[in-house]
N, C-alpha and C. Protein backbone atom coordinates (compact mmCIF):
# COMPACT_ATOMS: atom_id res chain seq x y z
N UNK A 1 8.11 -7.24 -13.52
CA UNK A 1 7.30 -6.08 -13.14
C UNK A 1 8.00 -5.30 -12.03
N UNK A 2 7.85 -4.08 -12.24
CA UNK A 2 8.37 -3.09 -11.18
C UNK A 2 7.96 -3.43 -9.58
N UNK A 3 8.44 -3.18 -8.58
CA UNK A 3 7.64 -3.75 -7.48
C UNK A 3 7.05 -1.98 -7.23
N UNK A 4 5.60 -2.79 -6.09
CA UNK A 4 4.62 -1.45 -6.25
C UNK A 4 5.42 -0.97 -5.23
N UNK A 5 4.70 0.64 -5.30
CA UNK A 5 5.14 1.67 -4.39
C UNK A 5 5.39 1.43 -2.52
N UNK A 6 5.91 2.11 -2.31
CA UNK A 6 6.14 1.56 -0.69
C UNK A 6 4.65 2.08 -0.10
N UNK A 7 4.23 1.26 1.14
CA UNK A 7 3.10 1.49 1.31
C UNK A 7 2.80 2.89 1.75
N UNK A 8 3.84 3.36 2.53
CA UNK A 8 3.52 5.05 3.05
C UNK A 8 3.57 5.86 2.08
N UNK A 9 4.15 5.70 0.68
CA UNK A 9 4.44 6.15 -0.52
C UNK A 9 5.73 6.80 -0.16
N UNK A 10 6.53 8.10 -1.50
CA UNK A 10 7.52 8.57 -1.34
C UNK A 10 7.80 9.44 -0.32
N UNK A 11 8.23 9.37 0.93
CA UNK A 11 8.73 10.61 1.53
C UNK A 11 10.15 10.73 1.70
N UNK A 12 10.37 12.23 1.46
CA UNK A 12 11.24 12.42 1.16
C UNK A 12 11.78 14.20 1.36
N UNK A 13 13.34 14.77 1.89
CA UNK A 13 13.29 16.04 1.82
C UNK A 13 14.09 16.35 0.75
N UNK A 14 14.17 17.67 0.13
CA UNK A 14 15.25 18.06 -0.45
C UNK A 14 16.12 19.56 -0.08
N UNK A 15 17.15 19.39 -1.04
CA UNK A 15 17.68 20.78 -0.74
C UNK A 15 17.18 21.97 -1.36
N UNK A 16 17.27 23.37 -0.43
CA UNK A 16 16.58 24.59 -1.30
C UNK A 16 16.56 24.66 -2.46
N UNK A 17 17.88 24.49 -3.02
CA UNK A 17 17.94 24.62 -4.38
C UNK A 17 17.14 23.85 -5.58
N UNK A 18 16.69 22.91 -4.88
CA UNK A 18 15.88 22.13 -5.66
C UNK A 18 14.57 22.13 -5.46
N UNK A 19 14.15 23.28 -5.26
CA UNK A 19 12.37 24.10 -5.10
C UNK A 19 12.06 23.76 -6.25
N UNK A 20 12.97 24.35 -7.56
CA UNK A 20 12.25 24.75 -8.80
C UNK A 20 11.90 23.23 -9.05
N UNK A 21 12.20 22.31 -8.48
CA UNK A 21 11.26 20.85 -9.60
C UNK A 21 10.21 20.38 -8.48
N UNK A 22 10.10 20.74 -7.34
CA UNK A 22 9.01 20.80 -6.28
C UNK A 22 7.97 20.80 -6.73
N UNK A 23 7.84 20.96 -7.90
CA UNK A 23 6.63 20.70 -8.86
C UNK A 23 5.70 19.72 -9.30
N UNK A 24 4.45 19.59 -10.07
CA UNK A 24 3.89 18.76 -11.14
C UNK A 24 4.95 18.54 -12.17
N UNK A 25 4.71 17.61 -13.18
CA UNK A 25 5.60 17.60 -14.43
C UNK A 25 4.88 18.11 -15.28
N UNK A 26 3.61 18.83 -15.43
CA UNK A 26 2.68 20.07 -16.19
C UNK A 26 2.92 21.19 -16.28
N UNK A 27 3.65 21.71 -14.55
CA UNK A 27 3.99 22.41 -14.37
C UNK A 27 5.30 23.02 -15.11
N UNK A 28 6.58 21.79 -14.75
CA UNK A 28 8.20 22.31 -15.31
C UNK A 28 7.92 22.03 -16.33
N UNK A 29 7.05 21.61 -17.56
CA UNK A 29 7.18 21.78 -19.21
C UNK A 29 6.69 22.82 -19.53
N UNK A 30 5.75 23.79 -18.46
CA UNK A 30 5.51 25.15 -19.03
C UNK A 30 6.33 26.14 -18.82
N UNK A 31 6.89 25.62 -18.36
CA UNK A 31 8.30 27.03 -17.67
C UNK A 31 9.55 26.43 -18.74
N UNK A 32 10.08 25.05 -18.83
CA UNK A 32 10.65 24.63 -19.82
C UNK A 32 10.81 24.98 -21.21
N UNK A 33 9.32 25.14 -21.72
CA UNK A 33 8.93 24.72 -23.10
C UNK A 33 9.82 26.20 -23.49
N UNK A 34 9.60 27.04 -23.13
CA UNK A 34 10.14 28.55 -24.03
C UNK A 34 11.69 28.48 -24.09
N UNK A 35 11.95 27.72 -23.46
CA UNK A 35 13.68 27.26 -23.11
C UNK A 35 14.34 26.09 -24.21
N UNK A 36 13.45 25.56 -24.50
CA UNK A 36 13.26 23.93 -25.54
C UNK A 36 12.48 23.71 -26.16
N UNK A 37 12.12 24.40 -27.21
CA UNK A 37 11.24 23.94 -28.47
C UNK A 37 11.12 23.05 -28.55
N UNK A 38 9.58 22.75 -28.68
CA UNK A 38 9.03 21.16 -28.91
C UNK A 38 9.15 20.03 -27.71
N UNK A 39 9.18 20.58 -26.18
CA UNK A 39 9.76 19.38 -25.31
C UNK A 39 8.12 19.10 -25.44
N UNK A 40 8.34 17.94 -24.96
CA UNK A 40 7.12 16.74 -24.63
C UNK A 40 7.12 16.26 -23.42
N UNK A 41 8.43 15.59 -22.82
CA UNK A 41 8.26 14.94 -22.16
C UNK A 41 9.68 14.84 -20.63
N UNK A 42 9.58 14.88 -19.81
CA UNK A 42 10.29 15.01 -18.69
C UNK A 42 10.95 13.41 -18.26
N UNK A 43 12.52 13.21 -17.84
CA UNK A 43 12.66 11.92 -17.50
C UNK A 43 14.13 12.22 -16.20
N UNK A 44 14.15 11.63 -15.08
CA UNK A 44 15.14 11.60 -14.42
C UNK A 44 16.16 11.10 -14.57
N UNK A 45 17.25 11.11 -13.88
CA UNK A 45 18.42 10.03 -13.55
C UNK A 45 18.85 9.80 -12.12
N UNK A 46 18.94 9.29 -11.34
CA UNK A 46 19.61 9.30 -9.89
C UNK A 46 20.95 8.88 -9.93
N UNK A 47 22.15 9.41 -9.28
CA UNK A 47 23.33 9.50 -8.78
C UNK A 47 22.87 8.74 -7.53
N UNK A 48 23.39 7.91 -7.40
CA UNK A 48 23.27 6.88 -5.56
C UNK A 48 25.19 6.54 -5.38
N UNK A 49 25.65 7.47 -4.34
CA UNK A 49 26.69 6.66 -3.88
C UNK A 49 26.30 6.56 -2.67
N UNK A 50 27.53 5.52 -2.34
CA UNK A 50 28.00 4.22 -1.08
C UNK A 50 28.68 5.04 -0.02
N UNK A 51 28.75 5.11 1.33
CA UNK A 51 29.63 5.74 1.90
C UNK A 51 31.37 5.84 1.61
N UNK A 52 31.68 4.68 0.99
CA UNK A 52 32.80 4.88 0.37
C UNK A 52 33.56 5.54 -0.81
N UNK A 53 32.12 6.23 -1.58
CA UNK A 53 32.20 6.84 -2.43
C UNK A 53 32.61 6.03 -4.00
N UNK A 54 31.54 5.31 -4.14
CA UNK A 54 31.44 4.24 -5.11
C UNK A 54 29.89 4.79 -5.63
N UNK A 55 29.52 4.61 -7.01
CA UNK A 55 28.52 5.42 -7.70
C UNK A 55 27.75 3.71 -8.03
N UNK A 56 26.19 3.57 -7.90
CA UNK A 56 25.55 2.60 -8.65
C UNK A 56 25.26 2.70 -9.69
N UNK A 57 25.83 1.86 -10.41
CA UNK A 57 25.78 1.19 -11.76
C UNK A 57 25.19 -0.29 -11.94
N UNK A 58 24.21 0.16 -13.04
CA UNK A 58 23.17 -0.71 -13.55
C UNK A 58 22.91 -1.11 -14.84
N UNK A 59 23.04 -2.71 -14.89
CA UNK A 59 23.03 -3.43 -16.39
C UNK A 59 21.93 -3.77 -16.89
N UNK A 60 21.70 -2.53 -18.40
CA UNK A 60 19.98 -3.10 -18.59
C UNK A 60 20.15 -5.09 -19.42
N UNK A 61 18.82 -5.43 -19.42
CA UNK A 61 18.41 -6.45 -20.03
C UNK A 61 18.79 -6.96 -21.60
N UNK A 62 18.95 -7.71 -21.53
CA UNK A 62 19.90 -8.25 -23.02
C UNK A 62 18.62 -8.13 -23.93
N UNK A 63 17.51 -8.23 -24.04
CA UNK A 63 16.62 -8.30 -24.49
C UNK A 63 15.95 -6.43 -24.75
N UNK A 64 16.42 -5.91 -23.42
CA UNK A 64 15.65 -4.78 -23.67
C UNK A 64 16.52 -3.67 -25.24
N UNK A 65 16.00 -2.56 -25.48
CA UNK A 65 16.90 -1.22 -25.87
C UNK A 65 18.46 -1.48 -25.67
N UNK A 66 19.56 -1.49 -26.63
CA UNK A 66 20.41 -0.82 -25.25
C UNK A 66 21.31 -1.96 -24.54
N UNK A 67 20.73 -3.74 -25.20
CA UNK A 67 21.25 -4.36 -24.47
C UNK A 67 22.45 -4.28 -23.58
N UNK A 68 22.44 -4.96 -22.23
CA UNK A 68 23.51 -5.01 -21.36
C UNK A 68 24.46 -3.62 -21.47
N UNK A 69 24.14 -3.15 -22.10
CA UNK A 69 24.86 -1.32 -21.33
C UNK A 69 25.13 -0.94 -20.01
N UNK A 70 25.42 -0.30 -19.09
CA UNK A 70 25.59 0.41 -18.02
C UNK A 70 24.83 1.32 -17.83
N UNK A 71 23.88 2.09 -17.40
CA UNK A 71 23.14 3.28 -16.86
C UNK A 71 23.67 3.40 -15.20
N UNK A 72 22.86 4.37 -14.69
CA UNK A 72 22.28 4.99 -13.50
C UNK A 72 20.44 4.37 -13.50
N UNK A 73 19.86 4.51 -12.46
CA UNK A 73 18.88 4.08 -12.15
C UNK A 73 18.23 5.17 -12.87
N UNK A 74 17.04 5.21 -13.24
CA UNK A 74 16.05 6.95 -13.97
C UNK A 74 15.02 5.87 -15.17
N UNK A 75 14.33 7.30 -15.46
CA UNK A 75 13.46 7.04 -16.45
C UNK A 75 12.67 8.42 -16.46
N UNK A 76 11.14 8.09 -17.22
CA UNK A 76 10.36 9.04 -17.70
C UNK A 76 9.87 9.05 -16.68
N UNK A 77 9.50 10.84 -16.10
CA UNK A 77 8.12 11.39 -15.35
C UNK A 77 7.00 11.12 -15.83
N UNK A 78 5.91 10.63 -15.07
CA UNK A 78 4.44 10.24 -15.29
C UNK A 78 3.89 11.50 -14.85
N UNK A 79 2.63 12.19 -15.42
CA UNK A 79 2.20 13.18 -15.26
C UNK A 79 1.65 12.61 -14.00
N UNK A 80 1.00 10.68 -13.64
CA UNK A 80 0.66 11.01 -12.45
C UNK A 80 1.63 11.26 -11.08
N UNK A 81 2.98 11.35 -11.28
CA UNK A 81 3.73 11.67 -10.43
C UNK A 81 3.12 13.17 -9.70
N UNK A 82 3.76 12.78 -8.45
CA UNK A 82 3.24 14.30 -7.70
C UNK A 82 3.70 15.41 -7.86
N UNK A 83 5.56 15.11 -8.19
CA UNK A 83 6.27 16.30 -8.26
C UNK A 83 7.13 15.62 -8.97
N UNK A 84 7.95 16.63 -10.09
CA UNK A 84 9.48 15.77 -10.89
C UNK A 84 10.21 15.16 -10.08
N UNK A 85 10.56 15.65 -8.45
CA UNK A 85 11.24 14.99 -7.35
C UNK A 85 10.58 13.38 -7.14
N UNK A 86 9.00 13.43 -7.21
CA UNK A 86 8.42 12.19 -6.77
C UNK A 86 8.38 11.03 -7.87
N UNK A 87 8.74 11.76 -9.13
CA UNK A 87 9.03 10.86 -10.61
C UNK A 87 10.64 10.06 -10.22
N UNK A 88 11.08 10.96 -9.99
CA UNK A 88 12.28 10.82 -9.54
C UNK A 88 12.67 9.59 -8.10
N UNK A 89 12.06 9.50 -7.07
CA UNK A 89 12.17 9.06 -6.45
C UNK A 89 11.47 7.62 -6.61
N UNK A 90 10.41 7.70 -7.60
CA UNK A 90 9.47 6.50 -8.00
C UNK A 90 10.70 5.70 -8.99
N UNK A 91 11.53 6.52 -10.15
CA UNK A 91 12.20 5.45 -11.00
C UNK A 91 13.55 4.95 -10.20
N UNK A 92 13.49 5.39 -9.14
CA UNK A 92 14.92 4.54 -8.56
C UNK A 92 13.94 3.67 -7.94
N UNK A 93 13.13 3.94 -7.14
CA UNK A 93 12.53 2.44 -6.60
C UNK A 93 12.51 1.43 -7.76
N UNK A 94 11.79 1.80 -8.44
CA UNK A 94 11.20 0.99 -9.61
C UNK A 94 12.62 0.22 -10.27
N UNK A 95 13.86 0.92 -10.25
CA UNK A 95 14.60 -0.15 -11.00
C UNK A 95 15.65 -0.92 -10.11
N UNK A 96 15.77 0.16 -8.71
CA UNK A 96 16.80 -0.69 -7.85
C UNK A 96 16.05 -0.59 -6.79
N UNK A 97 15.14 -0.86 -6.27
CA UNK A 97 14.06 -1.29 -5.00
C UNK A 97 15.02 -0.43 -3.85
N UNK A 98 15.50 1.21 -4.05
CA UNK A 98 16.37 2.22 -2.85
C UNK A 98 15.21 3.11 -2.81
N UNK A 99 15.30 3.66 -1.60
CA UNK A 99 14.33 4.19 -1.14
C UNK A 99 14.77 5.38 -0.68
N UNK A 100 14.39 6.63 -1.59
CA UNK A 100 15.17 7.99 -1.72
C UNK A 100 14.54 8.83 -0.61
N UNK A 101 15.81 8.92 0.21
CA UNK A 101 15.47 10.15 1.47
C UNK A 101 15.50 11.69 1.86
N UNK A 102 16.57 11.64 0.44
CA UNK A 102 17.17 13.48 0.12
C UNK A 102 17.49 13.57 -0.88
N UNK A 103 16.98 14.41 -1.92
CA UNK A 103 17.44 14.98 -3.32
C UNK A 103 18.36 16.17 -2.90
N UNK A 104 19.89 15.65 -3.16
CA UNK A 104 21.12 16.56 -2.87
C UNK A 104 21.04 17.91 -3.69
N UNK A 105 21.26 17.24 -5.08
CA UNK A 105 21.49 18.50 -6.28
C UNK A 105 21.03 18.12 -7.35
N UNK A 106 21.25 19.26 -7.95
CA UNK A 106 21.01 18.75 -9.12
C UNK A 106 22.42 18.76 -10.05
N UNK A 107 22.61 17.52 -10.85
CA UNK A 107 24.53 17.70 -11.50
C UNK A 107 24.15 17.56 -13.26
N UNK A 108 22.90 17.03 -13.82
CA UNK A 108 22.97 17.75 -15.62
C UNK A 108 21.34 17.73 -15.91
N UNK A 109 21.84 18.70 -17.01
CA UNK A 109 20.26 18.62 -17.59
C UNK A 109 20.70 18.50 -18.99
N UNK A 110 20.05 17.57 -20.15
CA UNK A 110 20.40 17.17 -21.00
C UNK A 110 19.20 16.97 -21.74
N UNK A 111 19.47 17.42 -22.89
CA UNK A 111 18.28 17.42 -24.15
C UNK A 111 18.08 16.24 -24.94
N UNK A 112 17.24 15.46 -25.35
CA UNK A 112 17.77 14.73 -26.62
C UNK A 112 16.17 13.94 -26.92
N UNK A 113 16.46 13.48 -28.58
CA UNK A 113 15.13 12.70 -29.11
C UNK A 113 14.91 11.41 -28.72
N UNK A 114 14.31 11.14 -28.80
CA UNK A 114 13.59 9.46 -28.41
C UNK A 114 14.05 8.84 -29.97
N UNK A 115 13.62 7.32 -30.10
CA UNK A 115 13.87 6.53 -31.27
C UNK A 115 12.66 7.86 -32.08
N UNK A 116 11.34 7.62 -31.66
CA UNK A 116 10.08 8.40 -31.90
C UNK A 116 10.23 9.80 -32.28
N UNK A 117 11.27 10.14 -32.10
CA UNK A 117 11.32 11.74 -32.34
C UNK A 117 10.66 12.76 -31.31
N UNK A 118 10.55 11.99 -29.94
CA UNK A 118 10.14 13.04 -29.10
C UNK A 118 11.38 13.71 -28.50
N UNK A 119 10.95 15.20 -28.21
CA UNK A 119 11.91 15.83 -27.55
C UNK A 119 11.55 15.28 -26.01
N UNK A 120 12.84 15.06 -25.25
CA UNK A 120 12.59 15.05 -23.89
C UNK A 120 13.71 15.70 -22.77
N UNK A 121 13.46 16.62 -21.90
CA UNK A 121 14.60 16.69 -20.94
C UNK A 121 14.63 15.78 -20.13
N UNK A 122 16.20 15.52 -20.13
CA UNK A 122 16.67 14.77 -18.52
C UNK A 122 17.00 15.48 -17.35
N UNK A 123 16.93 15.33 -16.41
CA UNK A 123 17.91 15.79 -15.36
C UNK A 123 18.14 14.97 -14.20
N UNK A 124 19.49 15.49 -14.10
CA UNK A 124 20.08 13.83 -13.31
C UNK A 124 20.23 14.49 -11.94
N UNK A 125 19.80 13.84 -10.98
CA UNK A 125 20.23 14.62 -9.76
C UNK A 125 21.25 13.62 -8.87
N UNK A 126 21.82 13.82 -7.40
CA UNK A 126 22.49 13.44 -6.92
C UNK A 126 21.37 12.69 -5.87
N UNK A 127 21.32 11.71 -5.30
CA UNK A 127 19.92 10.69 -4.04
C UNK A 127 20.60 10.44 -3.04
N UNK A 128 20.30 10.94 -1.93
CA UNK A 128 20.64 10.14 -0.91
C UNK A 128 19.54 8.91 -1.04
N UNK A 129 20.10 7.62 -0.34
CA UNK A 129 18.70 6.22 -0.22
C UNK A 129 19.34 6.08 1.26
N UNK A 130 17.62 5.29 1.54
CA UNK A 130 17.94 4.36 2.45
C UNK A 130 19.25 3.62 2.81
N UNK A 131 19.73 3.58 4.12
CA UNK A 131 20.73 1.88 3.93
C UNK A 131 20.53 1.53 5.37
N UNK A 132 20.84 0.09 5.67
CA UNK A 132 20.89 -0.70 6.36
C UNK A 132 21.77 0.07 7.66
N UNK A 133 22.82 1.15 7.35
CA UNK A 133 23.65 1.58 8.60
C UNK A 133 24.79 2.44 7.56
N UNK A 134 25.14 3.44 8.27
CA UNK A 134 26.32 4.66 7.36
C UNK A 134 27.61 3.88 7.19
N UNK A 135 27.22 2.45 7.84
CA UNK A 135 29.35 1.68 7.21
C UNK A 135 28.64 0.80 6.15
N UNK A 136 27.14 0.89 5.43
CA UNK A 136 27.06 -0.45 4.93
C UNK A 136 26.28 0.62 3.56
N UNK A 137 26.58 -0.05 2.15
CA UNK A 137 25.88 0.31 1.29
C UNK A 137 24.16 -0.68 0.84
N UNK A 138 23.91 0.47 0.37
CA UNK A 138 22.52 0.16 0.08
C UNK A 138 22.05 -1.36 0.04
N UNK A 139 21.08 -1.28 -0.57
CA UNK A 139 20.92 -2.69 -0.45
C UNK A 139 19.78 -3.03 -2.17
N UNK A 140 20.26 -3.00 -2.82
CA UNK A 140 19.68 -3.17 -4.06
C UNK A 140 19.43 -4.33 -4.66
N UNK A 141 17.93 -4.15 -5.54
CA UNK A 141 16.62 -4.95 -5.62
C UNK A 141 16.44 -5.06 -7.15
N UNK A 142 17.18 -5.72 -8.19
CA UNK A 142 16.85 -5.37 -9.23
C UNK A 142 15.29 -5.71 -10.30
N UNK A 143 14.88 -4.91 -11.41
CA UNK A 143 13.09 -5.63 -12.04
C UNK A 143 13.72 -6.56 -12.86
N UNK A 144 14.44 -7.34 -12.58
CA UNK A 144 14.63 -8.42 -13.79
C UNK A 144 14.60 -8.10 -15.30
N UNK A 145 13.07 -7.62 -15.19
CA UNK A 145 12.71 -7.50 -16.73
C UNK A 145 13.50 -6.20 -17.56
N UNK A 146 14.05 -5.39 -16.48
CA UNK A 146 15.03 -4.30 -17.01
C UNK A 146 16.05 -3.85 -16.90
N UNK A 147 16.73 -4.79 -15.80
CA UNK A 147 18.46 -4.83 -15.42
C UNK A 147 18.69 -5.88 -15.00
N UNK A 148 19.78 -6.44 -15.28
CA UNK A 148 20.71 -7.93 -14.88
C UNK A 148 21.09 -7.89 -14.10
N UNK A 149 21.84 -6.67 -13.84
CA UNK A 149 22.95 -6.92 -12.72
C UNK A 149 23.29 -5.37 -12.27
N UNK A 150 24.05 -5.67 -11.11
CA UNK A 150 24.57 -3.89 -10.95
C UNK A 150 25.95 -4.55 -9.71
N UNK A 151 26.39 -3.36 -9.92
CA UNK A 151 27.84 -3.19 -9.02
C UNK A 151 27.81 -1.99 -9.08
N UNK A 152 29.04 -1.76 -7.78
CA UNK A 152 29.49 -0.06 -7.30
C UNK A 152 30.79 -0.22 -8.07
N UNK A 153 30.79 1.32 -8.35
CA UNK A 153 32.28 1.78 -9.10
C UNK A 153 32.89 2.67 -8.55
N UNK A 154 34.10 3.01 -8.56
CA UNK A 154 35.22 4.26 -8.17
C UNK A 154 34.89 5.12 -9.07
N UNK A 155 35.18 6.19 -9.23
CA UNK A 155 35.38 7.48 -10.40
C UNK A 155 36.36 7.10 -11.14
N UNK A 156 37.69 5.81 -10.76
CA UNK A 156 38.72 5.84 -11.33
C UNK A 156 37.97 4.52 -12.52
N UNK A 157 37.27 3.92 -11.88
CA UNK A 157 36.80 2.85 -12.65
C UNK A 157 35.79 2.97 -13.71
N UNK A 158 34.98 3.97 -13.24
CA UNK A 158 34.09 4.91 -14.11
C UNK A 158 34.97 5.14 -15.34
N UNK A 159 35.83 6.22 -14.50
CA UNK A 159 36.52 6.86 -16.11
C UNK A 159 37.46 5.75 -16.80
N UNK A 160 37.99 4.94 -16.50
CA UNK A 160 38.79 3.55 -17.46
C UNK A 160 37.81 2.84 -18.06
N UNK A 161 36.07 2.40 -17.54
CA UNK A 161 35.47 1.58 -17.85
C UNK A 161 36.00 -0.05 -17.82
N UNK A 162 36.71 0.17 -16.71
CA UNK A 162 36.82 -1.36 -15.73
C UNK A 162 36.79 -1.24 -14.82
N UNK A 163 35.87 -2.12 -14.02
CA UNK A 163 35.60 -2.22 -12.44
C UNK A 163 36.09 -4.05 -12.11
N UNK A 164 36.71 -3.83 -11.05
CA UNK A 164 37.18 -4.84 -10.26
C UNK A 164 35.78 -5.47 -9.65
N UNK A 165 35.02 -6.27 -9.48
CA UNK A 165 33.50 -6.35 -8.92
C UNK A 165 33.70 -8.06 -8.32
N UNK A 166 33.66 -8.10 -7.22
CA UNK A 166 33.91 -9.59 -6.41
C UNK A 166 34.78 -10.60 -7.44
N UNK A 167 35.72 -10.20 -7.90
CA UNK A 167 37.19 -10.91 -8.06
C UNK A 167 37.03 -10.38 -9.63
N UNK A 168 36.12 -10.36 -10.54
CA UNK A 168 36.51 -10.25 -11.75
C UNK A 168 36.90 -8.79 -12.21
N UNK A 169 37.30 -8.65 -13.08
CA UNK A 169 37.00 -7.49 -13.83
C UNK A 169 36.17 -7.26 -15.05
N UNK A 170 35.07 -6.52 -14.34
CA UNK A 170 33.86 -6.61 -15.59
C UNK A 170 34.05 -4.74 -16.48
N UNK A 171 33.88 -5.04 -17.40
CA UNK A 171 33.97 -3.78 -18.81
C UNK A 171 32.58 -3.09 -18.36
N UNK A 172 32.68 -1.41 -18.50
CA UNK A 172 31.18 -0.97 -18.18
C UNK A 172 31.42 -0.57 -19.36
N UNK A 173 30.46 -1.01 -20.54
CA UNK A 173 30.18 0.10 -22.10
C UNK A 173 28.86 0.57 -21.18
N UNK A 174 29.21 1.95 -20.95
CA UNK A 174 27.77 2.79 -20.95
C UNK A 174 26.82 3.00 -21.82
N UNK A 175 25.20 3.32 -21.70
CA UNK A 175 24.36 4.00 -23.10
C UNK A 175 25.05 4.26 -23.93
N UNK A 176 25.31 5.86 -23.12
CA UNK A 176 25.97 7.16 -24.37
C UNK A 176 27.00 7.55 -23.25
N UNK A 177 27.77 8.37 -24.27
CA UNK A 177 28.70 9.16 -23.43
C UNK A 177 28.05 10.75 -23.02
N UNK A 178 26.84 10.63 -23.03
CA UNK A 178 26.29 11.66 -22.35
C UNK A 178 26.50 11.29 -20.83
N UNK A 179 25.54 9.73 -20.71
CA UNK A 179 25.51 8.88 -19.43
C UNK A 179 26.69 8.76 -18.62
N UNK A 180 28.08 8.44 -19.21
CA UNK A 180 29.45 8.79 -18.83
C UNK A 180 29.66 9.87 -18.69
N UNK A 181 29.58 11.11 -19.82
CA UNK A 181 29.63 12.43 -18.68
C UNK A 181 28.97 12.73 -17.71
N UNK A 182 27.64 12.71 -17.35
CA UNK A 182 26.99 12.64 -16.29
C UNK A 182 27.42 12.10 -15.15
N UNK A 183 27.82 10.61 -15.07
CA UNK A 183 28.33 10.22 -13.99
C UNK A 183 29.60 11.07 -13.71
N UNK A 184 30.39 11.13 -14.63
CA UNK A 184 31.86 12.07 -14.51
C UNK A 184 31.88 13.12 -13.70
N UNK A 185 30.89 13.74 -13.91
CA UNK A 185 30.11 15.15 -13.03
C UNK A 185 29.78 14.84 -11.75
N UNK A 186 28.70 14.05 -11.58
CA UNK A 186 28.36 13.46 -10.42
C UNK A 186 29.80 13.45 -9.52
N UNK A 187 30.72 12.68 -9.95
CA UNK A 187 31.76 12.42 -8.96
C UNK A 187 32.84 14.04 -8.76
N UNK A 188 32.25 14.85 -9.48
CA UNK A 188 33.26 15.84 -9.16
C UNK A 188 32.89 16.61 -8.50
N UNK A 189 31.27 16.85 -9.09
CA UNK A 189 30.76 17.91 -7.87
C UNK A 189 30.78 17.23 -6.44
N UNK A 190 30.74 15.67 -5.91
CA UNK A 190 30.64 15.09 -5.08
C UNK A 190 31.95 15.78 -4.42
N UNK A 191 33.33 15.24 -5.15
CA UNK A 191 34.52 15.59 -4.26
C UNK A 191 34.36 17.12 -3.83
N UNK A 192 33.90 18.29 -4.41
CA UNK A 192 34.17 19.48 -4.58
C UNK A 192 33.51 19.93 -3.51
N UNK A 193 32.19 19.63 -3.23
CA UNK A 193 31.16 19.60 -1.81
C UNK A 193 31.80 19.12 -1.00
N UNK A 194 32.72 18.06 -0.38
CA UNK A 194 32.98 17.16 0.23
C UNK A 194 34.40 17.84 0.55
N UNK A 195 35.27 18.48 -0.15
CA UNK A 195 36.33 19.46 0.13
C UNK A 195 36.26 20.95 0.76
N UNK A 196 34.93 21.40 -0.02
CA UNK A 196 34.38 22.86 1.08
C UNK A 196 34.12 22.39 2.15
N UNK A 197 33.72 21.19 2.36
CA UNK A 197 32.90 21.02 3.81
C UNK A 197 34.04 20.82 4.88
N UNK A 198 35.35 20.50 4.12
CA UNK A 198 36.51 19.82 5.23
C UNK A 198 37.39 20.93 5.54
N UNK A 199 37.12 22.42 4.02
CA UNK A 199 37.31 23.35 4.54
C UNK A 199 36.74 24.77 5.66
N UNK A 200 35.74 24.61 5.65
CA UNK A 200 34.63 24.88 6.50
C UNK A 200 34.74 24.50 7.83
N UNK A 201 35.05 23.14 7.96
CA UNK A 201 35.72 22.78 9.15
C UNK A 201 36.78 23.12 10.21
N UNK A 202 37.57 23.16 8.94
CA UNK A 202 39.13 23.97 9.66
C UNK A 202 38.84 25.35 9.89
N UNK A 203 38.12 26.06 9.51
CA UNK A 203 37.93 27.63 9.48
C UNK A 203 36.94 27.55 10.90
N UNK A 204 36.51 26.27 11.66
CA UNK A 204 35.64 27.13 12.82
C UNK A 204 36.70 26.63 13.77
C-alpha cells in the first residue's frame, strides 16, 4: 500500500510558467479536450535529480503491468487531487516516499491509449524533493507492491541503458521509448538551464 499523505499534506511552490496546471484536473481537461479528442483522463511523471546530476529511476514489480521495466516516479491525476501540480506531487510520494518542494518545468506532454482504450495526457515535469542536505541525495521509500528497486543514473547511462549501481552493472529496459525520450529531455533541458545560468554569471 502506498504510504498515506504527509500529515501537513502537499506544500509546495512552483515556477510562473507552470500557472497553467495550478489547476483542478476538471479544469485542464476542459481547456485540453479541444486540443485532444476524446481525452479522459490526466496522469504525471516526475524528473527527480541528485545534486550530482543523476536522474531517479524506478523498477516496477515483476508481478505488476510492465514487469521489472524502468520508469520515473508518476501516475494518474485523481479528480480528488487539488491541482494537476498536487496529483503530481501525491504520485511521487506515493511511489518513492520524496517529498516535492518545487515544480521546475515542465519537459513533455505526451498522448497515448490505455490497455482500455482510454485517451490520456501525460506530462512529465522536472521536481525538486526534499533531501537530507544539498551534498546528499534524496532519500527514497519504495510501495513494494509497485517497484523493486531504484538507482540513480548519468544521462550517459540513461542513453547506453547500463548503469554501474553499487559494483554491478544493471541493464535499464525502460516502459517505452517514449519514457526514454522523456528522460533524454529531462537531462538536456537540465544541462541547457544550468549553462545560461553559468552564463548569466559571467555577464554580471
Amino acid at each position: 500500500m502506498p504510504p498515506p499523505p504527509p500529515p501537513s499534506g502537499f506544500t509546495f511552490t512552483f515556477s510562473p510558467n507552470l500557472s497553467a496546471y495550478n489547476v483542478t484536473v476538471g479544469d485542464l481537461l476542459e481547456v485540453r479536450r479541444p486540443h485532444v479528442p476524446l481525452l479522459k483522463h490526466l496522469a504525471t511523471g516526475a524528473l527527480v535529480f541528485s545534486h550530482d546530476d543523476h536522474i531517479l529511476l524506478i523498477q516496477r514489480a515483476p508481478d505488476d503491468s510492465m514487469p521489472l521495466k524502468w520508469e520515473i516516479p508518476g501516475g494518474a491525476c485523481d479528480v480528488e487531487d487539488e491541482t494537476v501540480l498536487h496529483g503530481l506531487a501525491r504520485e511521487l510520494w506515493e511511489e518513492s516516499g520524496l517529498l516535492m518542494i518545487h515544480a521546475v518545468e515542465l519537459v513533455s506532454k505526451d498522448v497515448f491509449l490505455t490497455r482500455r482504450g482510454r485517451t490520456v495526457e501525460k506530462m512529465t515535469f522536472e521536481a525538486e524533493v526534499q533531501t537530507p542536505s544539498t551534498s546528499e541525495r534524496p532519500v527514497v521509500t519504495l510501495d513494494p507492491q509497485e517497484h523493486v528497486r531504484f538507482l540513480w543514473a548519468t544521462e550517459e547511462e540513461c542513453r547506453s541503458g547500463k548503469v554501474n549501481w553499487d559494483g554491478e552493472e544493471v541493464t535499464i529496459d525502460f516502459t517505452t521509448k517514449d519514457q526514454h525520450r522523456v528522460i533524454m529531455t529531462g537531462f538536456k533541458i537540465r544541462r541547457e538551464r544550468k549553462q545560461l545560468v553559468g552564463v548569466k554569471r559571467k555577464d554580471v
